[in-house]
C-alpha atoms as a PDB file:
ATOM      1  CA  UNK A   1      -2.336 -15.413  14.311  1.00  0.00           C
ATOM      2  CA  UNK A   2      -4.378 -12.561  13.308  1.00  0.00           C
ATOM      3  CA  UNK A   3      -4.555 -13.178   9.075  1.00  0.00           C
ATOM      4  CA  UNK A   4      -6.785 -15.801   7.515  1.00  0.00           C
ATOM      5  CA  UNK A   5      -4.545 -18.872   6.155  1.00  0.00           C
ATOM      6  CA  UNK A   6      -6.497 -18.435   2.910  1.00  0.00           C
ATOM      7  CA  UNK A   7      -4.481 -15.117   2.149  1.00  0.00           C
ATOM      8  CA  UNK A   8      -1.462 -16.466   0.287  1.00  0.00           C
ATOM      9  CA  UNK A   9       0.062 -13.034   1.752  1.00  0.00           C
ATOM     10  CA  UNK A  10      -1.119 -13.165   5.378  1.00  0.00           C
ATOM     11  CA  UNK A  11       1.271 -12.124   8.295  1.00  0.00           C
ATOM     12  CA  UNK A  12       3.318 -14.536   9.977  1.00  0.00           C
ATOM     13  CA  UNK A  13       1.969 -16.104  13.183  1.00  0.00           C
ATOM     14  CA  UNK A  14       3.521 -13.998  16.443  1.00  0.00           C
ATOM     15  CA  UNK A  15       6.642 -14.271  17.345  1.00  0.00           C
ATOM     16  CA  UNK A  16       7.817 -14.603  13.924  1.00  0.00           C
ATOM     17  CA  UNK A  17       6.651 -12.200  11.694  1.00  0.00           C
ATOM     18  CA  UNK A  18       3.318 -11.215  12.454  1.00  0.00           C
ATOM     19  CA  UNK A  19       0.778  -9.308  14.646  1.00  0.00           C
ATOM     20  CA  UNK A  20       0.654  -9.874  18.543  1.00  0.00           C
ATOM     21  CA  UNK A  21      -1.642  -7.278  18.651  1.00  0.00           C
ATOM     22  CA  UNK A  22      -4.749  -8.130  20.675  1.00  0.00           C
ATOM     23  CA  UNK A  23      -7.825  -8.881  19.323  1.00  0.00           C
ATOM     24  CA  UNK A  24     -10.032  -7.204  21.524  1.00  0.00           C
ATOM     25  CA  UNK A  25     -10.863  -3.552  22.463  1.00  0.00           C
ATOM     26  CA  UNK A  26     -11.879  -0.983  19.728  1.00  0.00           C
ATOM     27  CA  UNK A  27      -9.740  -0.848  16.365  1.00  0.00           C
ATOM     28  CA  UNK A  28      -7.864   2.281  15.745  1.00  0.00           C
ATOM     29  CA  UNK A  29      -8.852   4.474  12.623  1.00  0.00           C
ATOM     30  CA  UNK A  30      -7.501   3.813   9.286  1.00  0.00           C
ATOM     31  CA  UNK A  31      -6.049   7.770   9.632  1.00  0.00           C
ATOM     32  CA  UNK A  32      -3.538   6.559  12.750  1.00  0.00           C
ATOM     33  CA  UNK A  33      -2.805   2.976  10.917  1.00  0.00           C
ATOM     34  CA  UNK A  34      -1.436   5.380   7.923  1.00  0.00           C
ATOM     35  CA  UNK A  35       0.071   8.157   8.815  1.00  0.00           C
ATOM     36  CA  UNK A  36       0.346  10.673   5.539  1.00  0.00           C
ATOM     37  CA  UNK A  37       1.946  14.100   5.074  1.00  0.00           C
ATOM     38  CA  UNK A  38       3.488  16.141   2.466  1.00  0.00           C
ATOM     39  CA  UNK A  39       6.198  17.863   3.120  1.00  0.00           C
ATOM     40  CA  UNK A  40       8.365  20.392  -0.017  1.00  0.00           C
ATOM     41  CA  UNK A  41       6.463  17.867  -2.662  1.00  0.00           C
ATOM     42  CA  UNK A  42       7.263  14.429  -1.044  1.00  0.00           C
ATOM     43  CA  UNK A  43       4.071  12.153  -0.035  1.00  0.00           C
ATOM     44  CA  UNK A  44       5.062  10.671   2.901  1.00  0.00           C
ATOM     45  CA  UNK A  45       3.176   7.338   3.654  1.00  0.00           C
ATOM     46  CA  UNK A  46       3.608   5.537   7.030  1.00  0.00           C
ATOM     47  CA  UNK A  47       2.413   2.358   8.392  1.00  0.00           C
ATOM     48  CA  UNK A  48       1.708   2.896  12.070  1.00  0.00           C
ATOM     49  CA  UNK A  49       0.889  -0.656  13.380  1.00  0.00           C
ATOM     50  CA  UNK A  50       4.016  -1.044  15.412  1.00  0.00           C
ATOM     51  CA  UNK A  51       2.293  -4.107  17.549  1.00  0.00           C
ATOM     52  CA  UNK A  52       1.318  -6.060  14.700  1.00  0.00           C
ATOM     53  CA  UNK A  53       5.029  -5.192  12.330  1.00  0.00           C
ATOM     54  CA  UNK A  54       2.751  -3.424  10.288  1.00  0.00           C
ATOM     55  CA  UNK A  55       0.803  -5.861   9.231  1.00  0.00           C
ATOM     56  CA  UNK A  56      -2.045  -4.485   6.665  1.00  0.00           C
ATOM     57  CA  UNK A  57      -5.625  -4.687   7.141  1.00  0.00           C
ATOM     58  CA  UNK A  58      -8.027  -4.758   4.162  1.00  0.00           C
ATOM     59  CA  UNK A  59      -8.974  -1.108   4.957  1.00  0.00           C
ATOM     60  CA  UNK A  60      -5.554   0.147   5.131  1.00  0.00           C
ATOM     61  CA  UNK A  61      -4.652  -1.728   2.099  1.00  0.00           C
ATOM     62  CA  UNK A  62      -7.499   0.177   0.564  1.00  0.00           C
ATOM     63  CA  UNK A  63      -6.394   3.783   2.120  1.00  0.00           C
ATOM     64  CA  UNK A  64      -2.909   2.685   0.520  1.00  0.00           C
ATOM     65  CA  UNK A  65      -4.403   2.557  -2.908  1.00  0.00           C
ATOM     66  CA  UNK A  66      -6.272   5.484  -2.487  1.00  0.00           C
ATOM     67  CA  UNK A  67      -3.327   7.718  -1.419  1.00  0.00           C
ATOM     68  CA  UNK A  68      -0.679   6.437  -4.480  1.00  0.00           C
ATOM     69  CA  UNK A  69      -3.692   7.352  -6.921  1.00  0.00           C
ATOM     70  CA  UNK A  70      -3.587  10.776  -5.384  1.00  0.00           C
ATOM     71  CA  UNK A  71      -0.042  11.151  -5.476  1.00  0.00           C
ATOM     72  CA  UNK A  72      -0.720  10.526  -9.527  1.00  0.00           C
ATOM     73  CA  UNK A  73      -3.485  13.255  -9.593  1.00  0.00           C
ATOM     74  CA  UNK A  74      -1.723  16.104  -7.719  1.00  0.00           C
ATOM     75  CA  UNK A  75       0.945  17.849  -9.052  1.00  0.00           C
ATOM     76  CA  UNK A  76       1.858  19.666  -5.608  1.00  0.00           C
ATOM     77  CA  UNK A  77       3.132  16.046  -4.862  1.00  0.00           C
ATOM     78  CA  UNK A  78       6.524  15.379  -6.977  1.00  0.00           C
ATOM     79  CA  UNK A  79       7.685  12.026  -5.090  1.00  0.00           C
ATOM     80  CA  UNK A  80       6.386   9.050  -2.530  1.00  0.00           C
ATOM     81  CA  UNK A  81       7.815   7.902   0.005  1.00  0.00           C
ATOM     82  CA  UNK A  82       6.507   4.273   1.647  1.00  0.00           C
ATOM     83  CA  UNK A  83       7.589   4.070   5.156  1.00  0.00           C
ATOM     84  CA  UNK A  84       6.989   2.439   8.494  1.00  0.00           C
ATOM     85  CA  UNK A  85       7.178   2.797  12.348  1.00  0.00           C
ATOM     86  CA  UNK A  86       8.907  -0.072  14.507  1.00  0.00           C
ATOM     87  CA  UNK A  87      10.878  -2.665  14.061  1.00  0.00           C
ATOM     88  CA  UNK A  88       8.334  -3.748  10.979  1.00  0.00           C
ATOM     89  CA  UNK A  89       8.373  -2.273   7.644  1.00  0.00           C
ATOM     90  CA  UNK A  90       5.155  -4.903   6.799  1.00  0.00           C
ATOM     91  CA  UNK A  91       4.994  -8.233   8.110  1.00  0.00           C
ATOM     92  CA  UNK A  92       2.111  -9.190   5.715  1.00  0.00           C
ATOM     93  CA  UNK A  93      -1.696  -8.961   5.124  1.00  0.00           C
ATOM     94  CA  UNK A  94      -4.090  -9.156   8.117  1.00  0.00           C
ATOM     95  CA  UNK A  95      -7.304 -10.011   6.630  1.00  0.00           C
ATOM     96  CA  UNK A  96      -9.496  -8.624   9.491  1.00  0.00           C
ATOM     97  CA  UNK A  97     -12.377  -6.154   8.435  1.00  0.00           C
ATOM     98  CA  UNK A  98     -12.189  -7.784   4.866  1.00  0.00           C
ATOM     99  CA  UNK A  99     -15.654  -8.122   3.360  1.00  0.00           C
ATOM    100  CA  UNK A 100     -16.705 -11.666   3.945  1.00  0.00           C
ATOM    101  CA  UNK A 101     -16.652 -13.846   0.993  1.00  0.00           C
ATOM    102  CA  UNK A 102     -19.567 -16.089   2.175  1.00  0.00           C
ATOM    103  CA  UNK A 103     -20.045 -19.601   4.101  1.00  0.00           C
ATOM    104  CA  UNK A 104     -19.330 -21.192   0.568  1.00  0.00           C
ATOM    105  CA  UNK A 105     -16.578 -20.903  -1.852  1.00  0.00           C
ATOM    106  CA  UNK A 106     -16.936 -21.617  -5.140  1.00  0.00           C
ATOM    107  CA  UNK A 107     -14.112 -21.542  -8.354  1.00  0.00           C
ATOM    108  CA  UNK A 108     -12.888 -18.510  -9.216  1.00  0.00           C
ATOM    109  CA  UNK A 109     -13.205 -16.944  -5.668  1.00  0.00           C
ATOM    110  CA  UNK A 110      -9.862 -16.956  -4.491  1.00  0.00           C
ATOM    111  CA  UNK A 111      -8.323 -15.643  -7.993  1.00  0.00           C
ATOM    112  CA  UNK A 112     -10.907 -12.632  -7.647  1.00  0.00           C
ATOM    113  CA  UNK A 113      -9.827 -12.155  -4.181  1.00  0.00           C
ATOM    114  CA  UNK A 114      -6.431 -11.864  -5.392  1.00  0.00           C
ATOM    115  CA  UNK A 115      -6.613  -9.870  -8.479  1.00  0.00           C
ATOM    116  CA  UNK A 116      -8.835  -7.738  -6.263  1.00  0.00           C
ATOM    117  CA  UNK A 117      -6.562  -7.242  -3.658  1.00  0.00           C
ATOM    118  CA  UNK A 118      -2.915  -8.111  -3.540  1.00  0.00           C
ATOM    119  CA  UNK A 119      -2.377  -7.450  -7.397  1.00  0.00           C
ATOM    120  CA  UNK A 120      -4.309  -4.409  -7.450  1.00  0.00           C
ATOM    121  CA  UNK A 121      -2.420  -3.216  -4.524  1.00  0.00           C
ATOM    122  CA  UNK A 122       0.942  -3.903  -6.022  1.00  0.00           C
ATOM    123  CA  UNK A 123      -0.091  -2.273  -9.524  1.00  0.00           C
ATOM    124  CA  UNK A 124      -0.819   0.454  -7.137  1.00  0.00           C
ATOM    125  CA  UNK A 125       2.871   0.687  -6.663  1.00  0.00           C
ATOM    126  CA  UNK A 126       3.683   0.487 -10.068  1.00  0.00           C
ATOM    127  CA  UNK A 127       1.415   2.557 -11.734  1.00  0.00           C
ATOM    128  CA  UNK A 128       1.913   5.223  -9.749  1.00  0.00           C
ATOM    129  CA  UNK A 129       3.073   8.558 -11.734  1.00  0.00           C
ATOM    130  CA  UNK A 130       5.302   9.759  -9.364  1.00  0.00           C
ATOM    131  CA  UNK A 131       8.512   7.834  -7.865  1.00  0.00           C
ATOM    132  CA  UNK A 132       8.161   6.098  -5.271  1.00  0.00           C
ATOM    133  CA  UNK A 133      10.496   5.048  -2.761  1.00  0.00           C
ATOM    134  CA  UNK A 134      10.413   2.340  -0.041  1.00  0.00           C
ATOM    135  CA  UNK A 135      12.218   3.173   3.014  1.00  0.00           C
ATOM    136  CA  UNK A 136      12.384  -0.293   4.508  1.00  0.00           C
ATOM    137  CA  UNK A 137      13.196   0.403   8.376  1.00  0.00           C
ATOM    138  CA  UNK A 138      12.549  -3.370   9.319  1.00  0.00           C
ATOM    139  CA  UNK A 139      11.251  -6.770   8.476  1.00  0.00           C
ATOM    140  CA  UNK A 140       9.629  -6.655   4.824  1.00  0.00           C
ATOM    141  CA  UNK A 141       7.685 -10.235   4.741  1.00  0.00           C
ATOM    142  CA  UNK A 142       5.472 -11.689   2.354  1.00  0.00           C
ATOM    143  CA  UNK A 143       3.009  -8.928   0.383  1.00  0.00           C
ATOM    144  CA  UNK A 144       5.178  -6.677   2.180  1.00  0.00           C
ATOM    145  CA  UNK A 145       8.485  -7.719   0.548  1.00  0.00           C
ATOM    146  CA  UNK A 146       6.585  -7.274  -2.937  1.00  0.00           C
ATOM    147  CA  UNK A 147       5.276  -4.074  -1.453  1.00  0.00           C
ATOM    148  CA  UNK A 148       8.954  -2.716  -1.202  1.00  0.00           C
ATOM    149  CA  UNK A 149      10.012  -4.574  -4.368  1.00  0.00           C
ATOM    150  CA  UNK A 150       7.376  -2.977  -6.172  1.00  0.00           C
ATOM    151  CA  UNK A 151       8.729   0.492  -5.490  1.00  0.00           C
ATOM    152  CA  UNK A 152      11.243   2.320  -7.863  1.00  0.00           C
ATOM    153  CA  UNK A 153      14.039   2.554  -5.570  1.00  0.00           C
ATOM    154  CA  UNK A 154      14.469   0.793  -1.951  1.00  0.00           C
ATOM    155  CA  UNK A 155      16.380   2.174   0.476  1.00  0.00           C
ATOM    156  CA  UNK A 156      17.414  -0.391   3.698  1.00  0.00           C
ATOM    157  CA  UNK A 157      18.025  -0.088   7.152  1.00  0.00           C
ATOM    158  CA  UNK A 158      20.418  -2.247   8.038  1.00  0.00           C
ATOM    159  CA  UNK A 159      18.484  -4.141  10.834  1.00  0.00           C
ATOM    160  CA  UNK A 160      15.689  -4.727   7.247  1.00  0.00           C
ATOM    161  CA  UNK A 161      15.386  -8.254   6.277  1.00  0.00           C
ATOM    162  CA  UNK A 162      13.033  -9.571   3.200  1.00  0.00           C
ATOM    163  CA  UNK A 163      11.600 -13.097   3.631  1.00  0.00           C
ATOM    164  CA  UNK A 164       9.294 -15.022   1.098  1.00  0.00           C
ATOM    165  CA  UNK A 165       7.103 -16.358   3.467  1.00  0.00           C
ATOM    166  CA  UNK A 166       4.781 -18.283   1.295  1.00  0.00           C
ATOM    167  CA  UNK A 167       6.257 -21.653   1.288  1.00  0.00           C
ATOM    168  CA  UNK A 168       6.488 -22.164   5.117  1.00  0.00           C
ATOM    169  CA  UNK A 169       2.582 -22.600   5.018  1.00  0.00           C
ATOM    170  CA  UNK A 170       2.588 -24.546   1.547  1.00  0.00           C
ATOM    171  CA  UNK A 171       1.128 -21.661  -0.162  1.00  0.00           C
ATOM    172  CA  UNK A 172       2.017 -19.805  -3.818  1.00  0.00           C
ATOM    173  CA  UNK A 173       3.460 -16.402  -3.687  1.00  0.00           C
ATOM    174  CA  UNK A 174       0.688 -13.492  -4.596  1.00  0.00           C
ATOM    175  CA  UNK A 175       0.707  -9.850  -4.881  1.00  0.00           C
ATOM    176  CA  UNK A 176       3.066 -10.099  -8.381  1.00  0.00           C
ATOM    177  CA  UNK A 177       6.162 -11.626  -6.400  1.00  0.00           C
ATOM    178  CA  UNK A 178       6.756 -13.969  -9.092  1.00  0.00           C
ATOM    179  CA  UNK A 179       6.680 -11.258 -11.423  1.00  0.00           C
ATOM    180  CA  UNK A 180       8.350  -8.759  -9.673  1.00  0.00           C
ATOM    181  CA  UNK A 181      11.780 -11.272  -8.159  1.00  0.00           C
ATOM    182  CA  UNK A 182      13.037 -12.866 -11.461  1.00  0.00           C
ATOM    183  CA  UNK A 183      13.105  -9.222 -12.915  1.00  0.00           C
ATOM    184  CA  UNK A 184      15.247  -8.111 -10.151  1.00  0.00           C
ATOM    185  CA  UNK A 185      17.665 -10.639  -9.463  1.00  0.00           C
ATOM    186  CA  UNK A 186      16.765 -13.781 -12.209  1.00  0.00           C
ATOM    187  CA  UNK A 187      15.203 -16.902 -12.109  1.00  0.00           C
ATOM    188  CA  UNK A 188      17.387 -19.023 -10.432  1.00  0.00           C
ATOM    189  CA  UNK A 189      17.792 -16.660  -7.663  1.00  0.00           C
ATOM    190  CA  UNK A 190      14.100 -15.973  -7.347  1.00  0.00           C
ATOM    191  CA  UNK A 191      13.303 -19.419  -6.923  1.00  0.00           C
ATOM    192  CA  UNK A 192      15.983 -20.545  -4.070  1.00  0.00           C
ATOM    193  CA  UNK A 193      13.708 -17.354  -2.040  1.00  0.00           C
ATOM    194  CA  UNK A 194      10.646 -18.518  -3.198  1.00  0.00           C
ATOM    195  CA  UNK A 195      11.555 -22.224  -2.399  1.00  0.00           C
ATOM    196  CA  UNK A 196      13.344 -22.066   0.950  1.00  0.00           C
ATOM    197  CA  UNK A 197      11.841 -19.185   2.569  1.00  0.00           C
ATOM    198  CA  UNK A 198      14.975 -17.795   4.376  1.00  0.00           C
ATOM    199  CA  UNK A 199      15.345 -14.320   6.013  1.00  0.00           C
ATOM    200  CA  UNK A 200      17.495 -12.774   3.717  1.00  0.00           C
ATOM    201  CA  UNK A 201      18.906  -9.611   5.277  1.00  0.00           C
ATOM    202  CA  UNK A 202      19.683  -6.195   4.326  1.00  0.00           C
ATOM    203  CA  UNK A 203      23.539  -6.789   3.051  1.00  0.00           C
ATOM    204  CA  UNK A 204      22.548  -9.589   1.297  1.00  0.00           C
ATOM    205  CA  UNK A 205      19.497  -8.155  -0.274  1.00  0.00           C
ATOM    206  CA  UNK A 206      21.915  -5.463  -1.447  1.00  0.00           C
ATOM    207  CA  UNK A 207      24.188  -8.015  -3.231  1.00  0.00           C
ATOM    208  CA  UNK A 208      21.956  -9.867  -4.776  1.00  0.00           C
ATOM    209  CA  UNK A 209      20.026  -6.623  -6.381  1.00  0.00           C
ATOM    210  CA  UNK A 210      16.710  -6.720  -3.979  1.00  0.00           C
ATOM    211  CA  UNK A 211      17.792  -3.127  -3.124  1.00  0.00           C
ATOM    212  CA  UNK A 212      19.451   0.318  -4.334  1.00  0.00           C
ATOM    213  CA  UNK A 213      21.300   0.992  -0.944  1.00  0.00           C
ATOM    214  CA  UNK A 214      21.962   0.120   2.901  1.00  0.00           C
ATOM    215  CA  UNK A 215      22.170   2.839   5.423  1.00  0.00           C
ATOM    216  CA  UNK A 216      22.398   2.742   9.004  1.00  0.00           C
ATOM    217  CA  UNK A 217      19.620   2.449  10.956  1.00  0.00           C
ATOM    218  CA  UNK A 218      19.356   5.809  12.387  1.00  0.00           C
ATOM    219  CA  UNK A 219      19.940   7.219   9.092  1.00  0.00           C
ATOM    220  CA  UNK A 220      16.803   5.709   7.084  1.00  0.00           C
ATOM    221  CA  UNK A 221      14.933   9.065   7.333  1.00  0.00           C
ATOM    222  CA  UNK A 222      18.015  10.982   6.423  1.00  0.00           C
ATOM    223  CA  UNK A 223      18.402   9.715   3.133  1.00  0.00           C
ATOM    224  CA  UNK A 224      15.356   8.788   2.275  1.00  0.00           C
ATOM    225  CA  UNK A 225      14.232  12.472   2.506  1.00  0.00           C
ATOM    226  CA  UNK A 226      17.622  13.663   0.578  1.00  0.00           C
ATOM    227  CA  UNK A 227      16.472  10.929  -2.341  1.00  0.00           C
ATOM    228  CA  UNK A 228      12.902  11.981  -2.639  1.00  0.00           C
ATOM    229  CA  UNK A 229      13.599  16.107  -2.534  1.00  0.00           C
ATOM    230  CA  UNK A 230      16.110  15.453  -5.267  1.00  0.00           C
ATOM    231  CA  UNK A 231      13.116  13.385  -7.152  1.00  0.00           C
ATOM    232  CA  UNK A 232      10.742  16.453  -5.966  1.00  0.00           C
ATOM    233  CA  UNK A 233      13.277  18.908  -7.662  1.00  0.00           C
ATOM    234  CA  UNK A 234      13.436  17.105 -10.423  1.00  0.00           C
ATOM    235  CA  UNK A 235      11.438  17.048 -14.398  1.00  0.00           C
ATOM    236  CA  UNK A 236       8.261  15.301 -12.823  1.00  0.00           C
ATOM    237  CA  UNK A 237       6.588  14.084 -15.973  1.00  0.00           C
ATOM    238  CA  UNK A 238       9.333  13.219 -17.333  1.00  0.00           C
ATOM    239  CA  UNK A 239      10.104  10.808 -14.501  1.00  0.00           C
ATOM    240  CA  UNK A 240       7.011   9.329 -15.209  1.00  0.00           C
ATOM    241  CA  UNK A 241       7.354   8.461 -18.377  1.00  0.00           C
ATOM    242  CA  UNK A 242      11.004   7.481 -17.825  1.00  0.00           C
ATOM    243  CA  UNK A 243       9.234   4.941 -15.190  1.00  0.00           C
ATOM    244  CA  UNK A 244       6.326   3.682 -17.737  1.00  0.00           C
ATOM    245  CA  UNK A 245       9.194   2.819 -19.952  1.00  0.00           C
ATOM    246  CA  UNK A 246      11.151   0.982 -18.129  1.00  0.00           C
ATOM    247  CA  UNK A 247       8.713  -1.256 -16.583  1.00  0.00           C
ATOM    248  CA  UNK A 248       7.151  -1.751 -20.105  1.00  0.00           C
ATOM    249  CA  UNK A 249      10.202  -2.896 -21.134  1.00  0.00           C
ATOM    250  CA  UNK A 250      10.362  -5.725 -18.874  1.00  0.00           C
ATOM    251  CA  UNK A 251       7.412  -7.253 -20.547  1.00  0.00           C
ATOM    252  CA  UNK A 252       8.061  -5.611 -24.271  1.00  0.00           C
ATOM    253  CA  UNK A 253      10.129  -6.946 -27.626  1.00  0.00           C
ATOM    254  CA  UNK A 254      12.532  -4.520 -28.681  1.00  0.00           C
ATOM    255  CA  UNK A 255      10.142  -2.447 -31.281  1.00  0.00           C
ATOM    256  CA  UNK A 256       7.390  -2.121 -29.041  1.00  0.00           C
ATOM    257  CA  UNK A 257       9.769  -0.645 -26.255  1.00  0.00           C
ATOM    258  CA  UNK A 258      11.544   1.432 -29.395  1.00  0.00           C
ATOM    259  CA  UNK A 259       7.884   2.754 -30.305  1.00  0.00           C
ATOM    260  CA  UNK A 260       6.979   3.263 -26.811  1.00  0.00           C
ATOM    261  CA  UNK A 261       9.961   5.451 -26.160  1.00  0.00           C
ATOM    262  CA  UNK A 262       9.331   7.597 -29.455  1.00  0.00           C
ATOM    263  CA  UNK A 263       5.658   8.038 -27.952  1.00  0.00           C
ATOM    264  CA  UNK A 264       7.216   9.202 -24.693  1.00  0.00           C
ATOM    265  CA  UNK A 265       9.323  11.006 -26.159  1.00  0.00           C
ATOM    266  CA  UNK A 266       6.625  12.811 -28.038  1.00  0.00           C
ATOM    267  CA  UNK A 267       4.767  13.728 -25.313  1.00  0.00           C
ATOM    268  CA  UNK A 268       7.864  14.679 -23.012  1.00  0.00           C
ATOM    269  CA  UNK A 269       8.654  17.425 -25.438  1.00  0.00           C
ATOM    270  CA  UNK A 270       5.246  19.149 -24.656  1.00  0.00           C
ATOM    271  CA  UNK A 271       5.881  19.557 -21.284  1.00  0.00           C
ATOM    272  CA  UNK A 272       7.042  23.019 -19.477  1.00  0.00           C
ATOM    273  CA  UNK A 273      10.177  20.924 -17.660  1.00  0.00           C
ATOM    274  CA  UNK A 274      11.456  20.006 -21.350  1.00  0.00           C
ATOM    275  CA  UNK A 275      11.569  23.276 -22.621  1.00  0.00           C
ATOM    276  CA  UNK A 276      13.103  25.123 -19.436  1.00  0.00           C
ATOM    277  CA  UNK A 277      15.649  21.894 -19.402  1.00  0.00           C
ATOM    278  CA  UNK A 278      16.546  22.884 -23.296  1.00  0.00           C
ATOM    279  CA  UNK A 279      16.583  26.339 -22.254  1.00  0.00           C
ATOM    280  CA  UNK A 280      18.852  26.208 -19.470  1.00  0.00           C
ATOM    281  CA  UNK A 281      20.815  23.840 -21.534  1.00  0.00           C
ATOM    282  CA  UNK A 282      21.492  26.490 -24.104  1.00  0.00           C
ATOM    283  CA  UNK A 283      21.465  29.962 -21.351  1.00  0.00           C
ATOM    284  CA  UNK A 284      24.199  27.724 -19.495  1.00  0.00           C
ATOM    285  CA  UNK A 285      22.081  27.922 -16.527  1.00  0.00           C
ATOM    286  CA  UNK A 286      20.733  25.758 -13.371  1.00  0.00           C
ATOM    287  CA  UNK A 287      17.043  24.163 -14.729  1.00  0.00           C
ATOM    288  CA  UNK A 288      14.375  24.977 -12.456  1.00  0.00           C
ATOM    289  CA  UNK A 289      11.707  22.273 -12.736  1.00  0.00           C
ATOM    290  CA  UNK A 290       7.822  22.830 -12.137  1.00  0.00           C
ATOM    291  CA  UNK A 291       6.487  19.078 -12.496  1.00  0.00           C
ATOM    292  CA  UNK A 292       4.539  20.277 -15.555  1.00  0.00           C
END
């Protein structure tokens, strides 16, 4: 096992779901763990730890972070992409390389560690201002389930499965899965995951609502490139806003989401992509977006 047992959302021992990469020899950079190129405005994030089913280390995790907040900041990029090499989309958190907490814990240490980690990772996800879509090309376990489930639309090969893994070592779900499963597919639902643990596979996490779409296996790439460039061509702040609001929703009485759309609204119509859309609207004409 390469993950601490104190990480609620630590990889599955080998053979399961987890790393059987070795623990000796030099560790790779963060650069090859996470491979990252744009390409005609998609960000395309990969996890590259094929051995370990992409298990994430506390400095990828960070590089992770780093790159969605980017994504926000750069208007060259119109659309993310979270991918993975392997037969592992993310099998969980390895917590090598994570600053040591000390010989002692004391209370309030492991809720630190968590808002500090797995929930700031997730409202990574969330926050970002550009869509983001998980192209889940294998098993999705623990904080990498919520890592896909965070994401604004999941696509799945059909060899994916998503597994709640907390319960099989007695622990409570972190990085916002309690949050983010009752919002996708109920309560009820949520909990039979939650409390049993079982694989649940790709079909099945189509049915129930875990995911926008199955595609084959060798096809992952395909569409998840046709999905994003339509995002990419798409009114970019717009999107954004269209994203705030609907997770703001989730959380929101109906006049605060009424009052938050009228702000959106507001400062939709003083974007470039509003105007050309009204424009092309009234010329009878194909829009051509800008992200601005």
């Amino acid at each position: 096992m390469t993950s601490s047992p104190e990480s609620p959302g630590a990889a599955e021992p080998a053979g399961s779901t987890g790393s059987t990469e070795p623990l000796d020899g030099p560790s790779p950079s963060v650069d090859s763990l996470i491979l990252h190129a744009t390409d005609n405005g998609v960000s395309w994030i990969t996890l590259n730890r094929p051995a370990a089913l992409n298990a994430l280390t506390w400095d990828q995790r960070e590089h992770l972070i780093a790159l969605l907040a980017d994504a926000s900041a750069d208007p060259g990029v119109r659309a993310v992409v979270i991918t993975a090499t392997g037969k592992g989309f993310c099998a969980g958190a390895d917590l090598r390389g994570a600053p040591s907490a000390g010989d002692e814990r004391i209370a309030g240490d492991v809720a630190r560690m968590i808002r500090r980690g797995a929930q700031r990772f997730i409202g990574a996800v969330l926050d970002c201002e550009k869509p983001v879509i998980a192209a889940v090309n294998g098993t999705a376990a623990g904080i990498g389930a919520h890592l896909a489930l965070a994401c604004d639309l999941v696509l799945a090969a059909e060899s994916a499965r998503f597994i709640e893994v907390f319960v099989r070592r007695g622990l409570v779900p972190d990085g916002g899965g309690a949050y983010l499963l009752p919002r996708l597919i109920g309560p009820q639902r949520a909990k039979e995951l939650m409390f049993f643990g079982d694989a649940v596979p790709a079909a099945e996490a189509e049915r129930l609502g875990l995911v926008n779409r199955v595609v084959p296996d060798g096809e992952l790439e395909k569409v998840a490139r046709e999905w994003a460039e339509r995002l990419a061509a798409g009114p970019t702040r717009a999107l954004a806003l269209t994203k705030q609001l609907v997770n703001a929703s989730l959380d929101a009485d109906r006049a605060a989401a009424f009052a938050a759309e009228a702000t959106a609204q507001e400062i939709n119509m003083t974007t470039a992509d509003a105007q050309e859309g009204v424009a092309s609207f009234v010329a009878r004409r194909k829009p051509t977006y800008r992200g601005r």
